[in-house]
PDB file of N, CA and C in Angstrom:
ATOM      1  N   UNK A   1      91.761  80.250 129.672  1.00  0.00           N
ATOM      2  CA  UNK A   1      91.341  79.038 130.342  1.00  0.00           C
ATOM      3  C   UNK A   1      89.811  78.972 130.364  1.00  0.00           C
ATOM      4  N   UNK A   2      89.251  78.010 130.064  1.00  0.00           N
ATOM      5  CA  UNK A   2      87.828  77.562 130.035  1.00  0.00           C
ATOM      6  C   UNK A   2      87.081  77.302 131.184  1.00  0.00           C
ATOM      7  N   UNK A   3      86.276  78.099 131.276  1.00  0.00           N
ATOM      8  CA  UNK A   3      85.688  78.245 132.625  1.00  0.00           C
ATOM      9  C   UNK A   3      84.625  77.204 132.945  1.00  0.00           C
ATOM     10  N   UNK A   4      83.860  76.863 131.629  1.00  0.00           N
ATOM     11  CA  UNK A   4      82.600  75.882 131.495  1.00  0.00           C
ATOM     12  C   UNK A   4      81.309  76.514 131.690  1.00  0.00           C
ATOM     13  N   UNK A   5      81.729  77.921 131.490  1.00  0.00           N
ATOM     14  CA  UNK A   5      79.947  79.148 131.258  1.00  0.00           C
ATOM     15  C   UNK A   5      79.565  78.822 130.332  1.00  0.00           C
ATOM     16  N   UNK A   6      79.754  78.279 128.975  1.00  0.00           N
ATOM     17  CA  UNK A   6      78.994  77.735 127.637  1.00  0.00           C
ATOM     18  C   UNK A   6      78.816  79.178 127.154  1.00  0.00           C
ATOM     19  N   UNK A   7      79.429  80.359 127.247  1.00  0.00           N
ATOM     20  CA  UNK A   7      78.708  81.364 126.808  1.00  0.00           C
ATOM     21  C   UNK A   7      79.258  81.376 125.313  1.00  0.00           C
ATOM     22  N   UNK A   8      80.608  80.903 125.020  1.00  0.00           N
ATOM     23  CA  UNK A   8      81.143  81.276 123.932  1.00  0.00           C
ATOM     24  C   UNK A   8      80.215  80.450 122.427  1.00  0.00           C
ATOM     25  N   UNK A   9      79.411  79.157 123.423  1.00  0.00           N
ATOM     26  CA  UNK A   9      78.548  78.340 122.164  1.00  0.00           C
ATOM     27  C   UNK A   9      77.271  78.900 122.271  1.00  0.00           C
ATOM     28  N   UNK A  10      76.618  79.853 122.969  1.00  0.00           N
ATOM     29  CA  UNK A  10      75.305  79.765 123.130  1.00  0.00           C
ATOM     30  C   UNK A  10      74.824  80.701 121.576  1.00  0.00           C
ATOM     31  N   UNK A  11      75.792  81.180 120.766  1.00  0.00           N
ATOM     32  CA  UNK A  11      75.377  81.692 119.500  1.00  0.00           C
ATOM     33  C   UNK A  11      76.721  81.961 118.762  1.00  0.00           C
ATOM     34  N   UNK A  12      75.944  82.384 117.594  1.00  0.00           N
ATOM     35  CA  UNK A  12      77.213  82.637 116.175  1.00  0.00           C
ATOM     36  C   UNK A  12      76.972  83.952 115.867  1.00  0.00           C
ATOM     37  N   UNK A  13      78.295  84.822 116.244  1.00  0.00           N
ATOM     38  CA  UNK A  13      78.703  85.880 115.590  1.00  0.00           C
ATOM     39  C   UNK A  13      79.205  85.410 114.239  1.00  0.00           C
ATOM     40  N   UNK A  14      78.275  86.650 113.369  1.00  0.00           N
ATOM     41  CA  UNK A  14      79.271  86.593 111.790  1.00  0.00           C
ATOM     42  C   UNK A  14      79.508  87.883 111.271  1.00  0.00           C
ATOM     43  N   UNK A  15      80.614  88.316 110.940  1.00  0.00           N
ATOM     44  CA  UNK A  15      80.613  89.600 110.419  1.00  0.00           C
ATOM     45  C   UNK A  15      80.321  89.911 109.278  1.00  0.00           C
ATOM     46  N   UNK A  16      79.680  91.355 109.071  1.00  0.00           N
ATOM     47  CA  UNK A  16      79.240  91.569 107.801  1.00  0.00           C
ATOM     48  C   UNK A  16      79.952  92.065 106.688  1.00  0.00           C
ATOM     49  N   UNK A  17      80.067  92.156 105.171  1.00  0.00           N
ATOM     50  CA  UNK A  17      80.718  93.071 104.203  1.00  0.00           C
ATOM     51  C   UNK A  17      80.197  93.477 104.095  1.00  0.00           C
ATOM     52  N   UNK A  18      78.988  94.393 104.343  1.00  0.00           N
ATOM     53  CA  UNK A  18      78.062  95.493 104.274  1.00  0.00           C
ATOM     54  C   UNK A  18      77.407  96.275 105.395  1.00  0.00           C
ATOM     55  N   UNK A  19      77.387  96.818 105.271  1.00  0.00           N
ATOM     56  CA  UNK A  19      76.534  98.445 106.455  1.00  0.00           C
ATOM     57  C   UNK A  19      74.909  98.308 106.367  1.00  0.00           C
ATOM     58  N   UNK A  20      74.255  98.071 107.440  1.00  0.00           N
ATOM     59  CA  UNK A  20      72.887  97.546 107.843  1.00  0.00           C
ATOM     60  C   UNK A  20      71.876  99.139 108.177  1.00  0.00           C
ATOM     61  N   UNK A  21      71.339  99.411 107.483  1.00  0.00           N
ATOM     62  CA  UNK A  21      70.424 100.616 107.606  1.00  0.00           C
ATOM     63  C   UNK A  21      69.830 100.097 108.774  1.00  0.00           C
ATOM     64  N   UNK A  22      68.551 101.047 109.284  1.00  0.00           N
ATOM     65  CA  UNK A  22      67.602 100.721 110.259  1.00  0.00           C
ATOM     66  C   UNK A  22      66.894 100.107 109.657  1.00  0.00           C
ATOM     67  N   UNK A  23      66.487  99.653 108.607  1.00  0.00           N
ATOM     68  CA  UNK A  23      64.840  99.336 107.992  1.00  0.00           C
ATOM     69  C   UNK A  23      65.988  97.713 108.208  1.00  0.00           C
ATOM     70  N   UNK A  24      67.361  97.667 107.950  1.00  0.00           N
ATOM     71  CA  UNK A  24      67.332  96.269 107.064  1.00  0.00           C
ATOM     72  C   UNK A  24      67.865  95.328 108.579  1.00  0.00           C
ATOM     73  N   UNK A  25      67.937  96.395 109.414  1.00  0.00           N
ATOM     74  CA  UNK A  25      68.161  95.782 111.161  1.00  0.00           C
ATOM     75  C   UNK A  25      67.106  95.408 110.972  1.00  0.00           C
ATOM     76  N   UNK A  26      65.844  96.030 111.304  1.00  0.00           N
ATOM     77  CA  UNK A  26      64.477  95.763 111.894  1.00  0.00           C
ATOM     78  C   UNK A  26      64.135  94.232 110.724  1.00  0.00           C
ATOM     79  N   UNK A  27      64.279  94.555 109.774  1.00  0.00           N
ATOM     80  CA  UNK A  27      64.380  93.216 109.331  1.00  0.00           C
ATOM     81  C   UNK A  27      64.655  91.681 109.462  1.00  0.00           C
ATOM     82  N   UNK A  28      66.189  91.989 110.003  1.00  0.00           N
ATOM     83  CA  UNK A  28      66.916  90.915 110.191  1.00  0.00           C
ATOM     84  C   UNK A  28      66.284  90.471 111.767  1.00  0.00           C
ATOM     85  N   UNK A  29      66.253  91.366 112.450  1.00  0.00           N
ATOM     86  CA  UNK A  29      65.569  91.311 113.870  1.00  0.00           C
ATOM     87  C   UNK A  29      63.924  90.273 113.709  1.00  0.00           C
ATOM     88  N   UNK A  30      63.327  90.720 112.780  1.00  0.00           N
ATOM     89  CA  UNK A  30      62.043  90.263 112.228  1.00  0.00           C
ATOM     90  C   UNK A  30      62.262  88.841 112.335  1.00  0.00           C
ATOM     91  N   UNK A  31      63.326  88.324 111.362  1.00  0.00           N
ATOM     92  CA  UNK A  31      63.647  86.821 111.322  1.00  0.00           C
ATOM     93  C   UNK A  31      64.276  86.395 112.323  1.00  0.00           C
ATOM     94  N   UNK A  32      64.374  86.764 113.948  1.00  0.00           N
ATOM     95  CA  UNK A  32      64.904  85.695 114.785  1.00  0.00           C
ATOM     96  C   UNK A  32      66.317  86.146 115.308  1.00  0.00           C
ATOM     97  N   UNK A  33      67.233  86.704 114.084  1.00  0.00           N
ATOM     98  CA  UNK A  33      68.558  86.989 114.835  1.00  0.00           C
ATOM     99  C   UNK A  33      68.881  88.748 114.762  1.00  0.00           C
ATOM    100  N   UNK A  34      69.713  89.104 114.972  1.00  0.00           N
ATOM    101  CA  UNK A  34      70.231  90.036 116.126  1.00  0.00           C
ATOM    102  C   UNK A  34      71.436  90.722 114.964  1.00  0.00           C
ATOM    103  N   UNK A  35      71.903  91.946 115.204  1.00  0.00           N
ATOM    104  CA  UNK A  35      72.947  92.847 114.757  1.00  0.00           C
ATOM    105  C   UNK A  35      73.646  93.645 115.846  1.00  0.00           C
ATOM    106  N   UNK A  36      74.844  93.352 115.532  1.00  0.00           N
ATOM    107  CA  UNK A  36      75.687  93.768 117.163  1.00  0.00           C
ATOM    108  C   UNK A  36      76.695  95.144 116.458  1.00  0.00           C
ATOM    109  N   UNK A  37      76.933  95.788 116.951  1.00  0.00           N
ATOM    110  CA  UNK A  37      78.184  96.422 116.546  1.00  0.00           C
ATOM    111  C   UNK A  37      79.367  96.352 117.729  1.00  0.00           C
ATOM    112  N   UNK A  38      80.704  95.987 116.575  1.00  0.00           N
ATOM    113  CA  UNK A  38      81.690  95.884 117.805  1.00  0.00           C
ATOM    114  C   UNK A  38      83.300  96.922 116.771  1.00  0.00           C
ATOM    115  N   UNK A  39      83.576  97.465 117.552  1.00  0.00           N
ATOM    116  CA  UNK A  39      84.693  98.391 116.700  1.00  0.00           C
ATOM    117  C   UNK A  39      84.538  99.010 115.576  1.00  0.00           C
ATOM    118  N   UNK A  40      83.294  99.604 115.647  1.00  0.00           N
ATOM    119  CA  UNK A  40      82.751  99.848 114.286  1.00  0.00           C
ATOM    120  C   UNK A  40      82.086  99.309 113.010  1.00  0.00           C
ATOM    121  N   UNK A  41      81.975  97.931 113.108  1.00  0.00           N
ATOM    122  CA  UNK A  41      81.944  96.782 111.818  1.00  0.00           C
ATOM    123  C   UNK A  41      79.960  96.289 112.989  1.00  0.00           C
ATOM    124  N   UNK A  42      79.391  96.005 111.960  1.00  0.00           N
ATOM    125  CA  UNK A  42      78.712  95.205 112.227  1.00  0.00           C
ATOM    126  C   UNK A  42      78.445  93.833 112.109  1.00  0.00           C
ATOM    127  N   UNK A  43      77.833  92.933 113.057  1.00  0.00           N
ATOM    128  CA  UNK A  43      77.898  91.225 112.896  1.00  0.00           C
ATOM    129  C   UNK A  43      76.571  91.221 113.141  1.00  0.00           C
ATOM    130  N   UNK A  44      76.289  89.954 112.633  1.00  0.00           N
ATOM    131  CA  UNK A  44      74.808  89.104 112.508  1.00  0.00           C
ATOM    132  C   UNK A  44      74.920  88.169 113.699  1.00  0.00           C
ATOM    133  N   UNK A  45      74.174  87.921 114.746  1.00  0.00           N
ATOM    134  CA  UNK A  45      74.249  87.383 115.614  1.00  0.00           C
ATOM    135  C   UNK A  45      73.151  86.420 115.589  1.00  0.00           C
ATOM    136  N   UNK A  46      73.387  85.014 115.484  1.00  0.00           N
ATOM    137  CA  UNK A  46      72.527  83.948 115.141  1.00  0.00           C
ATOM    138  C   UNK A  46      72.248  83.397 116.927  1.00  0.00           C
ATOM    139  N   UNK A  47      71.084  83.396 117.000  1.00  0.00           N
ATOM    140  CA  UNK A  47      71.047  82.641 118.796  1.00  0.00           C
ATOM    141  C   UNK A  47      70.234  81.253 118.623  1.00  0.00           C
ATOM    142  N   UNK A  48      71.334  81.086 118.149  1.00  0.00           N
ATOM    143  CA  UNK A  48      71.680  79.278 118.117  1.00  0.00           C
ATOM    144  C   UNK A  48      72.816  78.560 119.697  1.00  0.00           C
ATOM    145  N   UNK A  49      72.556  77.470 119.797  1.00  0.00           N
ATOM    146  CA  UNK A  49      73.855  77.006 120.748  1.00  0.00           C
ATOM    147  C   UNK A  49      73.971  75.944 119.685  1.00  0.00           C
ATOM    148  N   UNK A  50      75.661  75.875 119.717  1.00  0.00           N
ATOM    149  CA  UNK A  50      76.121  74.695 119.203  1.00  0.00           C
ATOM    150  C   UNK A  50      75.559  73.384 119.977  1.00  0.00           C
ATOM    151  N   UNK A  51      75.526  72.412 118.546  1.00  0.00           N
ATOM    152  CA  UNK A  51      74.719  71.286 118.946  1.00  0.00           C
ATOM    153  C   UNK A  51      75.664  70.501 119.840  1.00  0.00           C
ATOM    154  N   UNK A  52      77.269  70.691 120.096  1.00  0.00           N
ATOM    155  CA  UNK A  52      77.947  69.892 120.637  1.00  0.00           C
ATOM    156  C   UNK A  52      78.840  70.486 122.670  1.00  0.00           C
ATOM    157  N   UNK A  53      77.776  71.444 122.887  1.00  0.00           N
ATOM    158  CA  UNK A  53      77.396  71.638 123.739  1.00  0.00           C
ATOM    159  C   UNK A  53      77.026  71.394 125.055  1.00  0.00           C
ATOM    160  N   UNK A  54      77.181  70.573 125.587  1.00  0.00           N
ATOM    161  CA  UNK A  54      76.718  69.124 126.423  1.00  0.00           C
ATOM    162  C   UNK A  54      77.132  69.848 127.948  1.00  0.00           C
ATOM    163  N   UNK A  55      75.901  70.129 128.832  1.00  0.00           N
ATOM    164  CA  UNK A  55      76.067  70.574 130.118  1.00  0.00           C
ATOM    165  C   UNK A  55      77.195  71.476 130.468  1.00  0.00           C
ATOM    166  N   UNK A  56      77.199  72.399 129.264  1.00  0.00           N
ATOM    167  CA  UNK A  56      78.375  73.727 129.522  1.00  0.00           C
ATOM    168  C   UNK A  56      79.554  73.569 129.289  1.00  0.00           C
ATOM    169  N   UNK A  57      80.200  72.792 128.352  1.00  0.00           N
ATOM    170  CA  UNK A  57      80.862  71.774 127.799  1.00  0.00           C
ATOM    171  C   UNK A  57      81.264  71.436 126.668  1.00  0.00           C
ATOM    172  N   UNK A  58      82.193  71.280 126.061  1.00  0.00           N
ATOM    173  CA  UNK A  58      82.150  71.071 124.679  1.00  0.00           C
ATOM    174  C   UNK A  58      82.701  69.853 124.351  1.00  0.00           C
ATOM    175  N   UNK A  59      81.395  68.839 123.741  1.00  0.00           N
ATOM    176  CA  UNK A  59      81.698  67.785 123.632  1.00  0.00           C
ATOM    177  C   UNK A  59      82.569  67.055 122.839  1.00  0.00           C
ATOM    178  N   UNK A  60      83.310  67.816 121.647  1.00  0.00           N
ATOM    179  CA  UNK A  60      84.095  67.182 120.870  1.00  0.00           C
ATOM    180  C   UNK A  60      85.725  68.453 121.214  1.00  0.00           C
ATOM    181  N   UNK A  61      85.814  68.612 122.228  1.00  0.00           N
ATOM    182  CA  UNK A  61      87.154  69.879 122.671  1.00  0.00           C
ATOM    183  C   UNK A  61      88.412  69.487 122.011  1.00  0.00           C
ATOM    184  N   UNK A  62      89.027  68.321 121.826  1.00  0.00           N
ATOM    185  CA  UNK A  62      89.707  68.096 121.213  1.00  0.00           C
ATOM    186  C   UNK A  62      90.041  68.144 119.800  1.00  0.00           C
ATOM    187  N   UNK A  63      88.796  67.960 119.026  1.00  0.00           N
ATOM    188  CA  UNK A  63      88.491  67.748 117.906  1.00  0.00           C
ATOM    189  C   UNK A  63      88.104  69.283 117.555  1.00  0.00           C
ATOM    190  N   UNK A  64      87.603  70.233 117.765  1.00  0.00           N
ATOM    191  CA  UNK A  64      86.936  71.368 117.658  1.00  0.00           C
ATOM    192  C   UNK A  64      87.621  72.365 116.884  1.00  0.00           C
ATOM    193  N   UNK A  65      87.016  72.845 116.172  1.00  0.00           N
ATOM    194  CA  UNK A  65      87.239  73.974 114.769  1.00  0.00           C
ATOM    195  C   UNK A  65      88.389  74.722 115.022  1.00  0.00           C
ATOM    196  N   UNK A  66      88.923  75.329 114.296  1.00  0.00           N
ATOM    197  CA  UNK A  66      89.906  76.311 114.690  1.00  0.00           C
ATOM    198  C   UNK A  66      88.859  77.924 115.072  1.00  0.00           C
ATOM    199  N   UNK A  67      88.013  78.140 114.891  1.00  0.00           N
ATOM    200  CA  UNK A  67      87.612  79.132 115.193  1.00  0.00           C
ATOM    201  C   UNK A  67      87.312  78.642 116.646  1.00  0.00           C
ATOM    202  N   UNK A  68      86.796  77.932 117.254  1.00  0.00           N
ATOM    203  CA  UNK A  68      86.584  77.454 118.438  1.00  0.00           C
ATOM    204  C   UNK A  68      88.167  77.723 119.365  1.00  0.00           C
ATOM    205  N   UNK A  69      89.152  77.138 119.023  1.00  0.00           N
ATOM    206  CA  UNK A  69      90.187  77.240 119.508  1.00  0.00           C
ATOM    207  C   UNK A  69      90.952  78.814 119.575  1.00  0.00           C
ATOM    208  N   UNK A  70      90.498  79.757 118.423  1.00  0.00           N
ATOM    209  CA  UNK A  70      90.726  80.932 118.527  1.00  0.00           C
ATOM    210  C   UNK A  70      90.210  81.683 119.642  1.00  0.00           C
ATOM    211  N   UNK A  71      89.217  81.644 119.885  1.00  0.00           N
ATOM    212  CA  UNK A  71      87.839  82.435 120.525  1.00  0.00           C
ATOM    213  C   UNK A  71      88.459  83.094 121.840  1.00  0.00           C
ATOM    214  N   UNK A  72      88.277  84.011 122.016  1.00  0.00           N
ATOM    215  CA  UNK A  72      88.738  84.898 123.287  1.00  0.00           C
ATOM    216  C   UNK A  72      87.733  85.051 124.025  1.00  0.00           C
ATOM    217  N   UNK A  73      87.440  84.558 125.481  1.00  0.00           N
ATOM    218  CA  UNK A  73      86.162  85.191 125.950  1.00  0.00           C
ATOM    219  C   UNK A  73      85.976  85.931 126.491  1.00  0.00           C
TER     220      UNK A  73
END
């Protein structure tokens, strides 16, 4: 159930097919976004909020991606 914290839009997890040394973290870190590890796998963490976002809210909920509708928070 949707609480209306906006936390699940405030960025984009993406997972990686490759293993991130330290030099190529500090890198990616360099440009703005973020490397998370979760169960072993690493993701690229973009800190973006979705543009459809609207006062903690998601303005098109009906209409909204299937990854949106997946999302566990």
């Amino acid at each position: 159930m949707c609480n209306q914290c906006g936390k699940c839009c405030q960025n984009i997890i993406l997972p990686l097919g490759i293993f991130l040394d330290e030099d190529d973290i500090r890198w990616v870190e360099y440009h703005g976004l973020g490397v998370i590890e979760k169960d072993g796998k690493q993701q690229i963490k973009i800190n973006h909020p979705c543009s459809k976002l609207v006062d903690n809210k998601c303005s098109i909920y009906k209409d909204r991606p299937e990854i949106c509708q997946i999302y566990i928070c």
